[in-house]
C-alpha atoms as a PDB file:
ATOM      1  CA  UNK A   1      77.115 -26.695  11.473  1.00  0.00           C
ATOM      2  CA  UNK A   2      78.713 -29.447   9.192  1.00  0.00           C
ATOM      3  CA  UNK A   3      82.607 -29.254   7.881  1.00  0.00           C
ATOM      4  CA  UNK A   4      80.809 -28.913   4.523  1.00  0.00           C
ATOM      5  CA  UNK A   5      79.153 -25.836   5.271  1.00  0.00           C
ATOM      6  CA  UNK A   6      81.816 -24.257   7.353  1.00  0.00           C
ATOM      7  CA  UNK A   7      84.206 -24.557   4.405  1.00  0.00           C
ATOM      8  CA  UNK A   8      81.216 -23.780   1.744  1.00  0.00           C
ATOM      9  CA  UNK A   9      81.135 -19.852   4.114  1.00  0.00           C
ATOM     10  CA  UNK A  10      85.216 -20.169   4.346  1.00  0.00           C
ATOM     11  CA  UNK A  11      85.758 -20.460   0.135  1.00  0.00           C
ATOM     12  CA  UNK A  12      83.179 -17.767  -0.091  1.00  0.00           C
ATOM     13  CA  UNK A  13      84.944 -15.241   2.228  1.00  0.00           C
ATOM     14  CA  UNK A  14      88.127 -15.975   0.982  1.00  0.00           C
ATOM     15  CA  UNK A  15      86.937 -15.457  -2.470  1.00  0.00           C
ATOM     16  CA  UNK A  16      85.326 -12.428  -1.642  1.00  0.00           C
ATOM     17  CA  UNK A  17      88.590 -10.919   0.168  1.00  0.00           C
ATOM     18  CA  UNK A  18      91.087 -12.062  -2.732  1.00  0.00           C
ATOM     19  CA  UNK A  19      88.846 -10.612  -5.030  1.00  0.00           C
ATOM     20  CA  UNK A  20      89.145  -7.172  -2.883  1.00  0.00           C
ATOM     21  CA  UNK A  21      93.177  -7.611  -2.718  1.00  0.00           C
ATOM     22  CA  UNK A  22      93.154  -7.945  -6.197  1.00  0.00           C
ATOM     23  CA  UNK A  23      94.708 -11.457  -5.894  1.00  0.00           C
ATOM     24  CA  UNK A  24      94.249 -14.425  -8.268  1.00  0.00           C
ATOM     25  CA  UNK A  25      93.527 -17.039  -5.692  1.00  0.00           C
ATOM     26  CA  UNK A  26      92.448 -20.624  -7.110  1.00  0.00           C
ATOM     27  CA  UNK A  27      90.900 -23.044  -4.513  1.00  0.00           C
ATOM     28  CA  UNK A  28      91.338 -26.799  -5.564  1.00  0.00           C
ATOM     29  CA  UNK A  29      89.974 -28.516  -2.887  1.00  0.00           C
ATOM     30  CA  UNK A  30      90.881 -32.534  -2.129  1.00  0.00           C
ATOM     31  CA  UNK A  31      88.966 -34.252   1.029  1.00  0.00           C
ATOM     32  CA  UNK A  32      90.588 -32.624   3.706  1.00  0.00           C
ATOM     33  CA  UNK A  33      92.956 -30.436   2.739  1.00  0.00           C
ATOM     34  CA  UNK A  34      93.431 -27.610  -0.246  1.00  0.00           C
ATOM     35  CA  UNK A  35      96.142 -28.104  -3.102  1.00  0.00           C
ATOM     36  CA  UNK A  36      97.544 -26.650  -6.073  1.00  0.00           C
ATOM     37  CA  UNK A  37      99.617 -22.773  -6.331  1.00  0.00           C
ATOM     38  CA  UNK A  38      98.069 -21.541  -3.590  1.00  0.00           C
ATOM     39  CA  UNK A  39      97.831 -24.549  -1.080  1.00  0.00           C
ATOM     40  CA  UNK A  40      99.847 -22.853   1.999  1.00  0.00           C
ATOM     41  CA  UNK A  41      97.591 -19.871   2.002  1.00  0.00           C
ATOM     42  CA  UNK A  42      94.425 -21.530   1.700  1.00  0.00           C
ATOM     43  CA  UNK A  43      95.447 -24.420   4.107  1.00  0.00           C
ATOM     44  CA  UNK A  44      96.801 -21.348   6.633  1.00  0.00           C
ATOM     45  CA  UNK A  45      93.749 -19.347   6.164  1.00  0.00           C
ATOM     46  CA  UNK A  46      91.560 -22.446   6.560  1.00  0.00           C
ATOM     47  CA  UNK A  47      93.102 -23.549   9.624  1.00  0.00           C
ATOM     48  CA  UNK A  48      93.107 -20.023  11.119  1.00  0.00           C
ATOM     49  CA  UNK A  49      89.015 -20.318  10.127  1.00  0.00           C
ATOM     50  CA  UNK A  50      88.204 -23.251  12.223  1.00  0.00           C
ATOM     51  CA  UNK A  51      90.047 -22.118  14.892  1.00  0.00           C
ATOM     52  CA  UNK A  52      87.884 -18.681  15.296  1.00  0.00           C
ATOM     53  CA  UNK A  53      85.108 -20.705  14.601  1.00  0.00           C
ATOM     54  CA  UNK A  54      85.778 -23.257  17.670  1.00  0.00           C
ATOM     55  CA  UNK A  55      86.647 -20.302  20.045  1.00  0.00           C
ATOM     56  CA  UNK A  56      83.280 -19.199  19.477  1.00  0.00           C
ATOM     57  CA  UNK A  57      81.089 -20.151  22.843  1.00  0.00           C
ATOM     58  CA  UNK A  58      77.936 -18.334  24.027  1.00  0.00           C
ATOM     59  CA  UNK A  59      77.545 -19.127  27.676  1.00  0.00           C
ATOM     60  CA  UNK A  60      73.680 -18.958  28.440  1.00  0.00           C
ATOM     61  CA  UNK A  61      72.640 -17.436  31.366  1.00  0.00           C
ATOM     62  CA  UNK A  62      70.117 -19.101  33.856  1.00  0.00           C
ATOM     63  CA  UNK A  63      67.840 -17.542  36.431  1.00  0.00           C
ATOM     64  CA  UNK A  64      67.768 -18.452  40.608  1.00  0.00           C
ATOM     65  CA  UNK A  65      66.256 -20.722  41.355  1.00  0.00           C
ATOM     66  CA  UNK A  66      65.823 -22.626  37.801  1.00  0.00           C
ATOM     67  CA  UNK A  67      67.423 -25.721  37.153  1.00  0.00           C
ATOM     68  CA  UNK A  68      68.640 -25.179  33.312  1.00  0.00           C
ATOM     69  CA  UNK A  69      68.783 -22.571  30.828  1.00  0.00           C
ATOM     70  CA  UNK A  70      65.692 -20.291  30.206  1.00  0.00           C
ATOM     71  CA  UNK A  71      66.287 -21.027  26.383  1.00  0.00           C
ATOM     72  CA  UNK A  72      63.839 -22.940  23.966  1.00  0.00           C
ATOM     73  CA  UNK A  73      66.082 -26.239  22.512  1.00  0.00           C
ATOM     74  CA  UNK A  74      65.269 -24.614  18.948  1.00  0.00           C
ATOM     75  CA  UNK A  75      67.284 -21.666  19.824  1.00  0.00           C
ATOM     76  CA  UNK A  76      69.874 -23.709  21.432  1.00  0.00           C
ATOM     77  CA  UNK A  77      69.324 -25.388  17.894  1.00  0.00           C
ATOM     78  CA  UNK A  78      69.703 -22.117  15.930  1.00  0.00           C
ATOM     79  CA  UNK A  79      72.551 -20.830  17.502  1.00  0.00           C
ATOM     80  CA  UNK A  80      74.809 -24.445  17.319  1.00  0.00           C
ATOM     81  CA  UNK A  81      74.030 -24.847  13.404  1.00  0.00           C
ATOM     82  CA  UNK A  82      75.945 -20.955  13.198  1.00  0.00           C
ATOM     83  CA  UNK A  83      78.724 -22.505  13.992  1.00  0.00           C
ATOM     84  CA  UNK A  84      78.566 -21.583  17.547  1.00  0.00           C
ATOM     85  CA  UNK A  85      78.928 -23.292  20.553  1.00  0.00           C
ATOM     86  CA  UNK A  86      76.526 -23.054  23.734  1.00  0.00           C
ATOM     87  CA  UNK A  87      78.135 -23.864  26.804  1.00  0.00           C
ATOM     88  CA  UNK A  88      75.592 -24.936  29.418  1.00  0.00           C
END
């Protein structure tokens, strides 16, 4: 999954669960990093949102006697542009 689209799903969330707390959130976004009002929260919460997103690993299992995974590279595929990493 790009950075783009990981923080296109993270600015939707986070709108989503400001609008719930009944917060008045603004996201102004520069290249890397948020700014304005509300800059430590959304750089915190941002941070904290790659992190769960890099802890994420699916281990594959493989069968005796095979060498590799039992998986089709297109599911490998699928599951990688999640977000998700597939340890071998």
């Amino acid at each position: 999954m790009s950075i783009e689209k990981m923080r296109e799903e993270f600015e939707a969330w986070i709108r989503a669960e400001v609008e719930r707390d009944e917060r008045v959130v603004r996201i102004v976004r520069e290249k890397n990093h948020y700014s304005g009002r509300d800059k430590h929260f959304l750089n915190t919460s941002w941070a904290a949102w790659q992190a769960s997103r890099a802890a994420l690993v699916i281990e594959l299992p493989q069968e005796d006697g095979m060498d590799g995974h039992l998986w089709a590279p297109d599911v490998i595929a699928a599951i990688e542009a999640a977000g998700v990493k597939v340890k071998p």
